[in-house]
Protein backbone atom coordinates (compact mmCIF):
# COMPACT_ATOMS: atom_id res chain seq x y z
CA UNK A 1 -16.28 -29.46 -35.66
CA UNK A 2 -14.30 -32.51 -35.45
CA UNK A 3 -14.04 -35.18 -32.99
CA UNK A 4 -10.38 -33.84 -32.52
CA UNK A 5 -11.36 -30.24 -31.90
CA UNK A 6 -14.38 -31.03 -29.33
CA UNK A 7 -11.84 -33.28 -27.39
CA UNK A 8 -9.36 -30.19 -27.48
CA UNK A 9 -11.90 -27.63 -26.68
CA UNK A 10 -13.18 -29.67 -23.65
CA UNK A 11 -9.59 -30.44 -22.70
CA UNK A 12 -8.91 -26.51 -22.35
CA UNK A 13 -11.88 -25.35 -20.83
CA UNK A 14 -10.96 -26.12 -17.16
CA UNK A 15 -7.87 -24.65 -17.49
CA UNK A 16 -9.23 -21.39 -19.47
CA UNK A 17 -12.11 -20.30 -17.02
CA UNK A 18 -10.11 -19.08 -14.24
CA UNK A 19 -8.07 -16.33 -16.08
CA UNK A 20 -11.08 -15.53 -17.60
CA UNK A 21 -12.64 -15.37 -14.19
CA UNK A 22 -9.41 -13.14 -12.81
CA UNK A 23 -9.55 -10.58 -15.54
CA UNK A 24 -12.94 -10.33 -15.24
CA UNK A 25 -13.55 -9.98 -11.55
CA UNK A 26 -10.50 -7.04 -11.66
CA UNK A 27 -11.99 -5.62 -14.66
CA UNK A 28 -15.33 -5.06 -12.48
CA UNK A 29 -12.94 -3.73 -9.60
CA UNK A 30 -11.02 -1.27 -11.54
CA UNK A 31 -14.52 0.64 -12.09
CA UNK A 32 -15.19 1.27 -8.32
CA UNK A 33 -14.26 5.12 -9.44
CA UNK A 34 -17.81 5.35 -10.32
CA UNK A 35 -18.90 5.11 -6.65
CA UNK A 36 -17.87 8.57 -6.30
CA UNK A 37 -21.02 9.09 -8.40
CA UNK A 38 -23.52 7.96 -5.43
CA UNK A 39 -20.72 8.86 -2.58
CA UNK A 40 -19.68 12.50 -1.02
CA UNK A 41 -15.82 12.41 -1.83
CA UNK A 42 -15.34 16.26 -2.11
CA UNK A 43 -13.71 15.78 -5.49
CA UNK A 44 -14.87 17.32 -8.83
CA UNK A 45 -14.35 14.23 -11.40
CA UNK A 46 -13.86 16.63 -14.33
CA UNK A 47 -10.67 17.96 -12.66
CA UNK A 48 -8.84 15.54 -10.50
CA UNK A 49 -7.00 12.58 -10.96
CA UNK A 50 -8.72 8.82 -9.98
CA UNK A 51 -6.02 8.37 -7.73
CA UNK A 52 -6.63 11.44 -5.65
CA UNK A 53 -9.66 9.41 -4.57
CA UNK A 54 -7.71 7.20 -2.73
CA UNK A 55 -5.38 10.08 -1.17
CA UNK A 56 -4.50 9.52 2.51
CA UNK A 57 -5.74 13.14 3.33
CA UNK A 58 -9.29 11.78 1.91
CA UNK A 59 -12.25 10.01 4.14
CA UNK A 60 -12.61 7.15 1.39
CA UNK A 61 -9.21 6.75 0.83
CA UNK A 62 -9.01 3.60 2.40
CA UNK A 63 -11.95 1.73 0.21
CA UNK A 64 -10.44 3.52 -3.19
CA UNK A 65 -6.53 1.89 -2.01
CA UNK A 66 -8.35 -1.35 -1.16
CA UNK A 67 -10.31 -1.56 -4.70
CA UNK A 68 -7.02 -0.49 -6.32
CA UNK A 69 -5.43 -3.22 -4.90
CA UNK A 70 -7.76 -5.87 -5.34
CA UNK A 71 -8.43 -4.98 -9.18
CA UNK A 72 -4.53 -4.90 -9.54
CA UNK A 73 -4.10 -8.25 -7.73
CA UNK A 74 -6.84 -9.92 -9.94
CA UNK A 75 -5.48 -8.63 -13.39
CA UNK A 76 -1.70 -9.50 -12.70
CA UNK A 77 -3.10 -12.98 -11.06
CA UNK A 78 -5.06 -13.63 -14.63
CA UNK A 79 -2.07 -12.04 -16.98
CA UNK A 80 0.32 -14.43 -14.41
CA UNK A 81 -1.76 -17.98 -15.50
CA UNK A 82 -2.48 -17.25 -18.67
CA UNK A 83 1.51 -16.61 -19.24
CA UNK A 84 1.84 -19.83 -17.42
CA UNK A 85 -0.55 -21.56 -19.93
CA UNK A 86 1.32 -20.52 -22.74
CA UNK A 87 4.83 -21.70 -21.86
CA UNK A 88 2.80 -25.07 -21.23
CA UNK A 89 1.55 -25.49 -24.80
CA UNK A 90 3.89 -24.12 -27.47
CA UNK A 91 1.15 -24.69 -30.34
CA UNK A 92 -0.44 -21.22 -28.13
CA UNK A 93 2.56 -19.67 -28.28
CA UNK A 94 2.49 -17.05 -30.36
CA UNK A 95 4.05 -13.67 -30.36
CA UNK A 96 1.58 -10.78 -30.07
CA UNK A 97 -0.06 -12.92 -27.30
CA UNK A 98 2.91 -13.09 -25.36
CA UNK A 99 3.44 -9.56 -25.51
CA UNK A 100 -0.16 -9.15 -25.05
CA UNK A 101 -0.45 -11.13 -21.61
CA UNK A 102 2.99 -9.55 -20.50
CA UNK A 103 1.37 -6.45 -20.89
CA UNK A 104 -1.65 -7.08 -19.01
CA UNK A 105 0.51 -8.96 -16.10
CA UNK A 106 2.25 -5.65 -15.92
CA UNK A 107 -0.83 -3.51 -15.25
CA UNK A 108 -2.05 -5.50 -12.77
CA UNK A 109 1.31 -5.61 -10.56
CA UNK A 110 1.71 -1.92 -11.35
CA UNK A 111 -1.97 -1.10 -10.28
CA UNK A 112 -1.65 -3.73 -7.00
CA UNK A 113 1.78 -1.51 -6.50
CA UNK A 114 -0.36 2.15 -6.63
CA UNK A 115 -2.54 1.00 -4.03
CA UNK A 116 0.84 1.32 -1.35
CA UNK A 117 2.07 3.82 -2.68
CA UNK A 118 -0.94 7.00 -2.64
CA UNK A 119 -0.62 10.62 -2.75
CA UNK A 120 -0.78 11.98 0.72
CA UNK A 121 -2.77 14.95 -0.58
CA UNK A 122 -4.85 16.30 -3.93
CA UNK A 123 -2.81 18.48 -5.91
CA UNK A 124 -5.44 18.76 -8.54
CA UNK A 125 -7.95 20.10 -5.79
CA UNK A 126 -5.96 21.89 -3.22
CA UNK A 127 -3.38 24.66 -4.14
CA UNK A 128 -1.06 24.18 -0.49
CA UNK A 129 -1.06 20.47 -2.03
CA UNK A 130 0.31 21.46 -5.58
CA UNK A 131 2.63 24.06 -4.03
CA UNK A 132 4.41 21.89 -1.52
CA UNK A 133 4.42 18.68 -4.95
CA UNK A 134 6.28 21.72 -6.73
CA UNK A 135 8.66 22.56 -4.12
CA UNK A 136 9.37 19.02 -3.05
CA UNK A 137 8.16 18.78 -0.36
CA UNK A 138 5.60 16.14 -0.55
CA UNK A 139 6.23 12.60 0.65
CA UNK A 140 8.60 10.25 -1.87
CA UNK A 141 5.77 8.05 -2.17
CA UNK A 142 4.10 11.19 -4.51
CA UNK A 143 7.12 10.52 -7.31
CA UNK A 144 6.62 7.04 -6.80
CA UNK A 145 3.40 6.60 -7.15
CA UNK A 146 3.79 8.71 -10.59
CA UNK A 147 6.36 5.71 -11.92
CA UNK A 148 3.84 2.92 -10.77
CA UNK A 149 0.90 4.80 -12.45
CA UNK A 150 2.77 4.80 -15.41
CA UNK A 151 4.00 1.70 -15.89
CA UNK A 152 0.22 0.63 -15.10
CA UNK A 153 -1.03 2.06 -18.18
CA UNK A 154 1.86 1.13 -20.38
CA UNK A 155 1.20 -2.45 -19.58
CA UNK A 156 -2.05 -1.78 -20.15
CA UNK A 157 -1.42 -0.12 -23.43
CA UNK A 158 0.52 -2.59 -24.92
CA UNK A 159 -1.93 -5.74 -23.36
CA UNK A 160 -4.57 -3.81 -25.12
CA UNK A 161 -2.88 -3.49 -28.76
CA UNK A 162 -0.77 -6.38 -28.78
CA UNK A 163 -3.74 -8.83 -27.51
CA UNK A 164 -6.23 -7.00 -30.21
CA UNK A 165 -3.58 -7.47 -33.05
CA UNK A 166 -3.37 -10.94 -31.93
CA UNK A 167 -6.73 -12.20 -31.62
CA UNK A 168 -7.13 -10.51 -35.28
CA UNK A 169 -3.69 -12.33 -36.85
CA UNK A 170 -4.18 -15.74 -35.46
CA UNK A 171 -7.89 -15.69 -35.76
CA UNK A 172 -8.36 -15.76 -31.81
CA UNK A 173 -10.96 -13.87 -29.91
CA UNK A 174 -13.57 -13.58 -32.35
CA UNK A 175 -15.13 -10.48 -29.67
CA UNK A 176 -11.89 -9.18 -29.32
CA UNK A 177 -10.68 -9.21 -32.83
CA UNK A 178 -14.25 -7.61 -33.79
CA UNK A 179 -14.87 -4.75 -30.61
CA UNK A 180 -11.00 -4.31 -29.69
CA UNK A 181 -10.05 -2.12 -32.72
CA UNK A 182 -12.43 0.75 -31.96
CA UNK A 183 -11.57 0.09 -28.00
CA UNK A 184 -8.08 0.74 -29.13
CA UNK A 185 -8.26 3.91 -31.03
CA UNK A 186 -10.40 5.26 -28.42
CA UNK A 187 -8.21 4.46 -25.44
CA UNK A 188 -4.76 6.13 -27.70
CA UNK A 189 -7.21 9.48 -27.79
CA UNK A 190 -8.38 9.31 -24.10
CA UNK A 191 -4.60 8.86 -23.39
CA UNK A 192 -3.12 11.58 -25.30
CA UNK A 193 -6.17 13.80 -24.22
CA UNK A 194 -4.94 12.52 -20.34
CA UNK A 195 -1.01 13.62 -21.05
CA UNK A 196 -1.65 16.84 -22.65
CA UNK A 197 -4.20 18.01 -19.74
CA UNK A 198 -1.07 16.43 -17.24
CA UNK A 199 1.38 18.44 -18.75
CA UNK A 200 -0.87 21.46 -19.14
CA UNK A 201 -1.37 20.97 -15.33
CA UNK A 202 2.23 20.82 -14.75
CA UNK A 203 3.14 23.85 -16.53
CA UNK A 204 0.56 25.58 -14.54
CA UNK A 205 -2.09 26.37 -17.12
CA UNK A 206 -4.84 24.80 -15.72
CA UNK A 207 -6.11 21.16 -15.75
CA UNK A 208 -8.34 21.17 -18.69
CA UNK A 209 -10.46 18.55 -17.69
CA UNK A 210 -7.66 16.09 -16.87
CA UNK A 211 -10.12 13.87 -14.50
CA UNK A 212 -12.97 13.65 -17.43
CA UNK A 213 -9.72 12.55 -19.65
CA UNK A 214 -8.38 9.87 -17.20
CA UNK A 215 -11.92 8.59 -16.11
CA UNK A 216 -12.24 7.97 -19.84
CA UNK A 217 -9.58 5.70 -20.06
CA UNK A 218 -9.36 4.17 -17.03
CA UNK A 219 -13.27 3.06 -18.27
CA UNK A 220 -11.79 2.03 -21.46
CA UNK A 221 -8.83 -0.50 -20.32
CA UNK A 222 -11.93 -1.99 -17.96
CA UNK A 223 -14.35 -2.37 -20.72
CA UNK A 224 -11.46 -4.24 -23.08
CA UNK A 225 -10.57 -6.28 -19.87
CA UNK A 226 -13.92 -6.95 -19.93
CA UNK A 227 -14.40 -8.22 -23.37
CA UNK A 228 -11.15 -9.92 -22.73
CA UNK A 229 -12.44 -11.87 -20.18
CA UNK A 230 -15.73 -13.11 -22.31
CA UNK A 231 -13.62 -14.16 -25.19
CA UNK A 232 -11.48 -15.93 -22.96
CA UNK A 233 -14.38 -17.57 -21.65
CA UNK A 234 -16.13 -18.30 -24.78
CA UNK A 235 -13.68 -19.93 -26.86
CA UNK A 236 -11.67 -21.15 -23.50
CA UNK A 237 -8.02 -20.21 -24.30
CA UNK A 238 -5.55 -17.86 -23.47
């Protein structure tokens, strides 16, 4: 490496570690799901959605919301500087990243955004619950909180692929560029598995192990946050 190149490097590393930091620290929040594993939440996890764990009508609603919110505030925090740190140094600027960071920025103000607006009861689990969602006669918030959810995981589809393609085009990432490609052909399965069971559930045929399907992916976006965050760190830029 040249004398150039360490100056650059060292240059960039204070500046790198805190989105890396951010995405990181959300990634770990957007896991505390798995709690549900070692806590009584009433809730079968092959059946229900996540965010019925953080339903008003439910005892740990109030730790699920606040771990929703937090993971949220972290990722769209992280997407926010790194954005920042590419309209500071146009060498950086490169398509598919911006797109990329976008992306992520978007998932965590959509996931922050979930976190006020939660079901006020668990269609998935109770029948009253689906009935009244059917008839309309569930809070606005329910309707809502379907549009936040699913701008959440658009952003975070399109951080995922556009961020992967990038760190494999421009020779970024090297962790990325080498794990992200299976993490993305996994996540597209767990999400059309997670639409199909949704609209299955809709039409009234059963739920076909939507929660097992969403739990999947919501693992998968924090596992490639994850690895996000390391290659971040280890080659400090964004």
């Amino acid at each position: 490496m040249s004398i150039r190149s360490r100056d650059n490097s060292a240059r960039t590393a204070p500046h790198s570690w805190p989105v890396a930091a951010l995405i990181g620290l959300g990634a770990a929040a957007y896991t505390a799901w798995v709690l549900e594993v070692v806590l009584s939440t009433g809730l079968n996890p092959i059946e229900t959605y996540v965010s019925e764990l953080a339903a008003q009508d439910q005892p740990l609603g109030g730790l699920f919301r606040a771990t929703d919110f937090t993971a949220g505030l972290l990722a769209f925090l992280g997407g926010a500087l790194a954005l920042l740190r590419l309209v500071r140094r146009p060498e950086s600027r490169r398509p598919w990243a911006v797109v990329g960071w976008a992306g992520v920025t978007l998932f965590g103000a959509a996931t922050a955004a979930d976190a006020w607006l939660p079901l006020s009861c668990t269609p998935t689990a109770d029948p009253e619950c689906a009935a009244r969602e059917t008839a309309g006669l569930v809070p606005a918030t329910h309707q809502a909180h379907a549009v936040s959810s699913s701008l959440a995981m658009t952003g975070a589809l399109v951080g995922i692929v556009a961020l992967t393609v990038a760190a494999r085009r421009y020779g970024w990432f090297a962790p990325l560029a080498r794990f992200g490609p299976a993490v993305v052909v996994l996540e597209l399965l767990a999400t059309v598995w997670t639409l199909s069971a949704i609209a299955l559930f809709t039409a009234g045929r059963g739920t076909w192990a939507l929660g097992a399907g969403q739990r999947l992916q919501v693992l998968l976006v924090a596992v490639w946050l994850a690895l996000l965050a390391y290659s971040v760190h280890k080659e400090r830029r964004t």
